[in-house]
Protein backbone atom coordinates (compact mmCIF):
# COMPACT_ATOMS: atom_id res chain seq x y z
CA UNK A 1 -28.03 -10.19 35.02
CA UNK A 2 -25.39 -8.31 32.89
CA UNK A 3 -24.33 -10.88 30.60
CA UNK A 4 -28.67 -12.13 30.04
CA UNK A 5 -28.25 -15.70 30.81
CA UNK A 6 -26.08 -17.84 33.19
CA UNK A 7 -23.98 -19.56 30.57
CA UNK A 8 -22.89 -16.17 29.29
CA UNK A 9 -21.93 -15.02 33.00
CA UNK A 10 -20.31 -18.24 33.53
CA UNK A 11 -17.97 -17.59 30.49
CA UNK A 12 -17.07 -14.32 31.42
CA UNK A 13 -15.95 -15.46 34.97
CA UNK A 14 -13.90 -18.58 33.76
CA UNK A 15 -16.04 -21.22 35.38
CA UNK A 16 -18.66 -24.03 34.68
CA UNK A 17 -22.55 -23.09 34.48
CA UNK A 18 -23.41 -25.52 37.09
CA UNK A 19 -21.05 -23.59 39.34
CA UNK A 20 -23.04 -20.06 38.50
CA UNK A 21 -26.30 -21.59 39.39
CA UNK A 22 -24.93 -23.02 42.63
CA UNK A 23 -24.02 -19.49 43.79
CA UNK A 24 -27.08 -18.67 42.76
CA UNK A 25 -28.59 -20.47 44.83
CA UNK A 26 -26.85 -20.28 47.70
CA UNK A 27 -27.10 -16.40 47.27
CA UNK A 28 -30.67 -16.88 47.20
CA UNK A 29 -30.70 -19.10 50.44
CA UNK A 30 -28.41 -16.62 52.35
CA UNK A 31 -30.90 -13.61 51.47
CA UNK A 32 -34.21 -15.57 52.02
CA UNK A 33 -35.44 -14.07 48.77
CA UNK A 34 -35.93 -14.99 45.23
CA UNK A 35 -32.96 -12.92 42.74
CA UNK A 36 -34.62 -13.80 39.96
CA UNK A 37 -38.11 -14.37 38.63
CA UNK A 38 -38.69 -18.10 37.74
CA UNK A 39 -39.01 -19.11 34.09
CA UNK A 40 -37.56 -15.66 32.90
CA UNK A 41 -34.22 -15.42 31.59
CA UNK A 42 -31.58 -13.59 33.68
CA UNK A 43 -32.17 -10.16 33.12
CA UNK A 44 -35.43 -10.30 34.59
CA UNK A 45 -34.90 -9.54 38.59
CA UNK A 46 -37.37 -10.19 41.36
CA UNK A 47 -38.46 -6.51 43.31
CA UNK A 48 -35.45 -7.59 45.89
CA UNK A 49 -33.05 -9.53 43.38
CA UNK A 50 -33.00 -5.19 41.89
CA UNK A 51 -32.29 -3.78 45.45
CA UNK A 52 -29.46 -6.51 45.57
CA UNK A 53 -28.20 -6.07 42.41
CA UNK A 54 -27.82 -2.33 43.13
CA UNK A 55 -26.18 -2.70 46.48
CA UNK A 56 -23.44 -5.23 44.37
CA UNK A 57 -22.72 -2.62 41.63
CA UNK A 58 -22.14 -0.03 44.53
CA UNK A 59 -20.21 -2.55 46.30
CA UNK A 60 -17.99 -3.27 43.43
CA UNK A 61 -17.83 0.22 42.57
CA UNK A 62 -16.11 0.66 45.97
CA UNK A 63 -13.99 -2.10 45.53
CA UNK A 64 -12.45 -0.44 42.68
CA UNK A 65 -12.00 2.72 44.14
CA UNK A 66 -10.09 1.71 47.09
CA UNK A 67 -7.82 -0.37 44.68
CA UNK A 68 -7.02 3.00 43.03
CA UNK A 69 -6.33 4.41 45.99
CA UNK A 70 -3.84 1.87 47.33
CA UNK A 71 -1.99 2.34 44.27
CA UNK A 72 -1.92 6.27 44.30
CA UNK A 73 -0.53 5.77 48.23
CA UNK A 74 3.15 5.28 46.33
CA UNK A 75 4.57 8.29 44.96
CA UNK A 76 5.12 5.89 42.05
CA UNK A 77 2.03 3.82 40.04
CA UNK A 78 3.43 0.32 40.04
CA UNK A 79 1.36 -3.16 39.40
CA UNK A 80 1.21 -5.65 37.03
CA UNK A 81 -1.07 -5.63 33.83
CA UNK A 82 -1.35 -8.33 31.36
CA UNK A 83 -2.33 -7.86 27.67
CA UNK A 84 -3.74 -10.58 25.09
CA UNK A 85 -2.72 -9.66 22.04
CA UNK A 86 -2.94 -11.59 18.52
CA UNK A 87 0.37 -11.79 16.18
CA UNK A 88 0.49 -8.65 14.18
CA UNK A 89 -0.54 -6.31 16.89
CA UNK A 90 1.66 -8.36 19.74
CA UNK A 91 4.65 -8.79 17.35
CA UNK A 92 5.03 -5.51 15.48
CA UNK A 93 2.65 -2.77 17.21
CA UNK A 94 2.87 -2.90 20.91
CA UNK A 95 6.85 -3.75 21.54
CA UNK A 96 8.00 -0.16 20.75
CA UNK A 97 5.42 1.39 22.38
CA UNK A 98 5.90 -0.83 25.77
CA UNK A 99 9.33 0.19 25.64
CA UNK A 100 8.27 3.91 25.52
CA UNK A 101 6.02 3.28 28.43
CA UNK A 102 8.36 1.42 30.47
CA UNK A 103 10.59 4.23 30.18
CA UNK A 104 8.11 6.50 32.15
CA UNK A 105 6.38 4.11 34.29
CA UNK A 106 9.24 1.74 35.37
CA UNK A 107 7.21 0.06 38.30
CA UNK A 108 4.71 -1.31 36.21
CA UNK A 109 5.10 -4.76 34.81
CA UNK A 110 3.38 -5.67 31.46
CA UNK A 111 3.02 -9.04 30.47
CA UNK A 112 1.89 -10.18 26.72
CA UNK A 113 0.68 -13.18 25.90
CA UNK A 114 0.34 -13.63 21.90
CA UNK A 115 -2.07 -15.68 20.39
CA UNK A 116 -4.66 -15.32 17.55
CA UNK A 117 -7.49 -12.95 17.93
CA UNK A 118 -10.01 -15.14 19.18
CA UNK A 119 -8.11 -17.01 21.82
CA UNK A 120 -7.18 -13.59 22.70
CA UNK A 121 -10.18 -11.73 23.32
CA UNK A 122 -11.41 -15.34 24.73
CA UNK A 123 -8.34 -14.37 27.65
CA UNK A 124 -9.92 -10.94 28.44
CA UNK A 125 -13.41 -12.50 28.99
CA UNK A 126 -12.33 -15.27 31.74
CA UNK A 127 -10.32 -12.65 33.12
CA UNK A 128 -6.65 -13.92 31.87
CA UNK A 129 -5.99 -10.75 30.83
CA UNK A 130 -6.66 -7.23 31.45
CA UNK A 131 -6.79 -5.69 27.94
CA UNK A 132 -6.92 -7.14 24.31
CA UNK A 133 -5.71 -5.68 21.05
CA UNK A 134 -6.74 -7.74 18.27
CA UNK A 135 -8.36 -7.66 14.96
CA UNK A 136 -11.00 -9.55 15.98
CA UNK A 137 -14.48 -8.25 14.68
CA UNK A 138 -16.65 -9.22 16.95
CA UNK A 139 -15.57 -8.56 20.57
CA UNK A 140 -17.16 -10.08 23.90
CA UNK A 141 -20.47 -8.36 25.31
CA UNK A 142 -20.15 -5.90 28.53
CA UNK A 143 -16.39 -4.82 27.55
CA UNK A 144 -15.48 -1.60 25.68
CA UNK A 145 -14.03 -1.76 22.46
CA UNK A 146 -12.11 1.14 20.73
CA UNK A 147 -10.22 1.37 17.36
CA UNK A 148 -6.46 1.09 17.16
CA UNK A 149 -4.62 0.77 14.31
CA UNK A 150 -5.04 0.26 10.73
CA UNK A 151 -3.48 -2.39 8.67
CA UNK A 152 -3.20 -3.87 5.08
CA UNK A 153 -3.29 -7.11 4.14
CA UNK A 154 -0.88 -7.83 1.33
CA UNK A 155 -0.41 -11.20 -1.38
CA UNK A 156 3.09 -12.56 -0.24
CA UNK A 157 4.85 -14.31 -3.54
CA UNK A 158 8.14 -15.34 -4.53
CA UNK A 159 10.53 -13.11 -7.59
CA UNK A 160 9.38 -16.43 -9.83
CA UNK A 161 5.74 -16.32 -9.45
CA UNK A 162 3.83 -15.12 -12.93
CA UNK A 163 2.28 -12.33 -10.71
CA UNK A 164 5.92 -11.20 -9.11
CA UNK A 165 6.00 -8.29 -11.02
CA UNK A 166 2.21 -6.96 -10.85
CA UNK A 167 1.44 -3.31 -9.27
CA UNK A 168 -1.64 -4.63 -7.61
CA UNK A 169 -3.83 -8.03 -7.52
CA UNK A 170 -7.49 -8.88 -7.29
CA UNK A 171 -9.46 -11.25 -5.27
CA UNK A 172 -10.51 -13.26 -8.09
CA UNK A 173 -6.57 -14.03 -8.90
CA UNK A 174 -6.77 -16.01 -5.84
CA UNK A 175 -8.98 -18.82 -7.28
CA UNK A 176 -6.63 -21.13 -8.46
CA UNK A 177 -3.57 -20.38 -5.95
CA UNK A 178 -2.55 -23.03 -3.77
CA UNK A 179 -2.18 -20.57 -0.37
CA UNK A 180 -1.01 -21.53 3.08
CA UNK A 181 -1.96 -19.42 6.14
CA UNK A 182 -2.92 -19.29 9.49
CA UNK A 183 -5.16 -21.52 11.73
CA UNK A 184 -8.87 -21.25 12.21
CA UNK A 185 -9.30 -18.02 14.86
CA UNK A 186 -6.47 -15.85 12.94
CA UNK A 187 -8.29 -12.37 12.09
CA UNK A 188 -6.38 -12.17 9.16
CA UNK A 189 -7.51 -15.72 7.71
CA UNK A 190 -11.26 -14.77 8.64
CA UNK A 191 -10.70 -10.93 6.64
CA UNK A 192 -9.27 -12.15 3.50
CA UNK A 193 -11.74 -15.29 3.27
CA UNK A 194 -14.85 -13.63 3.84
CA UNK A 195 -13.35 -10.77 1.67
CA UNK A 196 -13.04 -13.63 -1.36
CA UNK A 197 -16.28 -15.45 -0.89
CA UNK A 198 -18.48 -11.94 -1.30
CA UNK A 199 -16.15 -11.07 -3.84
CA UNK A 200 -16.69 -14.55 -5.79
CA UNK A 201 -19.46 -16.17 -3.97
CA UNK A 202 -17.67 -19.31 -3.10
CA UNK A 203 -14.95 -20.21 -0.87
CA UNK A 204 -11.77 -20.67 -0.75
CA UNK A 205 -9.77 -23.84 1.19
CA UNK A 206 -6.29 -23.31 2.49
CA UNK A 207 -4.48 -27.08 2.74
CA UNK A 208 -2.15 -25.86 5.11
CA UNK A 209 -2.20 -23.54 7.72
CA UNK A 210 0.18 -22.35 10.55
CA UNK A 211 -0.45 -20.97 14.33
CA UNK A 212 2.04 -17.89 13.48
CA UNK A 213 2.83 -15.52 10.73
CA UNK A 214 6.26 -16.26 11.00
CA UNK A 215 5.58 -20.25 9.84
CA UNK A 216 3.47 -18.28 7.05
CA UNK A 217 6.47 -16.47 5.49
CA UNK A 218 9.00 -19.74 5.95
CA UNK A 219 6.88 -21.74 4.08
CA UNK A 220 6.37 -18.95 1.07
CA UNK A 221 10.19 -19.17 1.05
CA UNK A 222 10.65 -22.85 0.95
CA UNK A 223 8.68 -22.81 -2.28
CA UNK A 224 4.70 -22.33 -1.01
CA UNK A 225 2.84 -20.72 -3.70
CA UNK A 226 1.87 -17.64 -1.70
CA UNK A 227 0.38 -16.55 1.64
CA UNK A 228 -2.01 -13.62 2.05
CA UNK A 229 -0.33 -11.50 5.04
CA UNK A 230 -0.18 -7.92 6.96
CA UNK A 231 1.94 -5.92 5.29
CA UNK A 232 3.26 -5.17 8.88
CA UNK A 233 4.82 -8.41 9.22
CA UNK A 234 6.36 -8.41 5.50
CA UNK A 235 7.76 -4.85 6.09
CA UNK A 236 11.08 -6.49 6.83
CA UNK A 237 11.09 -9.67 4.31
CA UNK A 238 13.90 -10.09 1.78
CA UNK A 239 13.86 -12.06 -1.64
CA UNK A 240 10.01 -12.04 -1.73
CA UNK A 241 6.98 -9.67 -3.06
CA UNK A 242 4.51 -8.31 -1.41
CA UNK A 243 1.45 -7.53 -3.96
CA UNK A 244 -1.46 -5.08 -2.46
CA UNK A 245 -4.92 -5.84 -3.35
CA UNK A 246 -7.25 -3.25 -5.39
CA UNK A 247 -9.23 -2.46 -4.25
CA UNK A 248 -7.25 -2.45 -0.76
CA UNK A 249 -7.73 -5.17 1.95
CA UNK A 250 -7.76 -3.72 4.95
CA UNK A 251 -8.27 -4.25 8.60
CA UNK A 252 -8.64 -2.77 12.11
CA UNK A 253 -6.99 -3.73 15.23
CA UNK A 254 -9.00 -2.64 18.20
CA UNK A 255 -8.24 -2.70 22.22
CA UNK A 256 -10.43 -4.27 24.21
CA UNK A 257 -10.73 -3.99 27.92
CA UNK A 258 -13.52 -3.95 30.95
CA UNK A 259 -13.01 -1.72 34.23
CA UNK A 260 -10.04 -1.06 35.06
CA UNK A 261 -9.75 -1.78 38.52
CA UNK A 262 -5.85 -0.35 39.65
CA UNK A 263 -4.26 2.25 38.64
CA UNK A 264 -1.48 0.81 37.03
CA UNK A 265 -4.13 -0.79 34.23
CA UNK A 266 -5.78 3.13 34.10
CA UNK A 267 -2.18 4.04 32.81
CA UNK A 268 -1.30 1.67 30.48
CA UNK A 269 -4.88 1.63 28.60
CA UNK A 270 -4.57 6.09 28.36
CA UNK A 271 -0.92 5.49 26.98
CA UNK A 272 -2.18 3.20 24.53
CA UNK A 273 -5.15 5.06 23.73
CA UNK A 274 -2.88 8.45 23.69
CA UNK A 275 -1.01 6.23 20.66
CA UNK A 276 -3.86 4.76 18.66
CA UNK A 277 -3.52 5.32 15.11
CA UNK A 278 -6.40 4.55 13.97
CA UNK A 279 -8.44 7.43 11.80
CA UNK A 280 -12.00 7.18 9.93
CA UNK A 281 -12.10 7.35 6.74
């Protein structure tokens, strides 16, 4: 009923639509009643499929609450909590401040799994994970999404290139480049392409592309042309430039997460949140 249909429901659990509709109706058999009105969509509930549905959000309420208190029983919060994260956040934001929080929470175990944005945010909705931070624009339905971090994206060249020694670049100077970069689900691919096909009105085809920043960079300095990267991850490159766009290309990295159902994922997600960055402009 939350998600409006049963192949959004059945994504957000991790399993097949067939399955959703079985439990369904086997729900339906168990209760003697129709859940939901025939030939409507799933947001449309039946008189008793409402009083059903309210009784489950209480129940799961509950369910929560006495995994909360389970963990408060220890004088120390302790649990595991696992974060999706894509590359820039995963690789240069969150590892200092995980070490800060393990330092005050040491019975909680955090365990991040880096990937790009999309396979990322695709782990929080089947339940892989319990929180995303990615740069992803357009997060999954029914899950709260709150700004981060802020972040530039940055023209990576070598000393030799003819635009080595520029202050600043444009869009347009991309045209003819022959640019490698990341696979198909990397936020930063999707910013700076959309970015250049508004900016031109056509697009613009990267020949090869990598699953990691890092591959990014190596190729740059085995003789790519350039790369278009976060200035995060280039903070620490030598031999190479890094040339900012004007005007600047930025981009926001966002956590994502659902209820938070122990308390040792309540603590992590208000230490992160305590940490965020992220101001409007």
């Amino acid at each position: 009923m939350e998600k409006g249909s049963i192949s959004a429901a059945a994504a957000s659990l991790g399993i097949s639509q067939p399955a959703v509709s079985k439990h369904i109706a086997k729900l339906e058999r168990e209760m003697g009643v129709k859940i939901f009105a025939r030939g409507q969509k799933c947001s449309n509930l039946t008189v008793e499929g409402e009083v059903l549905y309210k009784f489950a959000r209480k129940t799961i309420s509950q369910l929560a609450d006495i995994k909360r208190d389970f963990s408060d029983i220890a004088d120390d919060v302790s649990g595991i909590v696992r974060i999706s994260a894509s590359s820039i956040p995963g690789d240069y934001i969150l590892p200092g401040i995980l070490v800060e929080f393990r330092k005050l929470y040491p019975n909680i175990e955090v365990e991040v799994r880096i990937s790009d944005s999309r396979e990322a945010v695709e782990k929080l909705v089947t339940r892989e994970s319990d929180i995303s931070v990615t740069g992803h624009g357009r997060h999954a339905s029914g899950f709260n999404t709150v700004p981060f971090a802020r972040d530039e994206l940055v023209l990576l060249l070598s000393p030799q290139h003819p635009f080595a020694e520029r202050e600043h670049i444009t869009l347009r100077d991309l045209e003819n480049m022959d640019l490698v970069g990341r696979v198909t689900g990397s936020s930063t691919s999707r910013i700076w392409e959309d970015a250049f096909k508004a900016h031109t009105g056509k697009g613009k085809h990267v020949y090869l592309k990598f699953g990691h920043v890092n591959a990014v960079i190596e190729a740059v300095k085995k003789g790519a042309e350039g790369a278009i990267i976060s200035r995060l991850a280039g903070a620490d490159i030598s031999g190479l430039r890094l040339i900012p766009f004007r005007p600047a290309l930025m981009r926001t990295f966002s956590i994502t997460y659902g209820t938070m159902t122990t308390k040792a994922m309540e603590t992590l997600l208000e230490f992160l949140l305590e940490r965020k960055t992220f101001k409007e402009e």
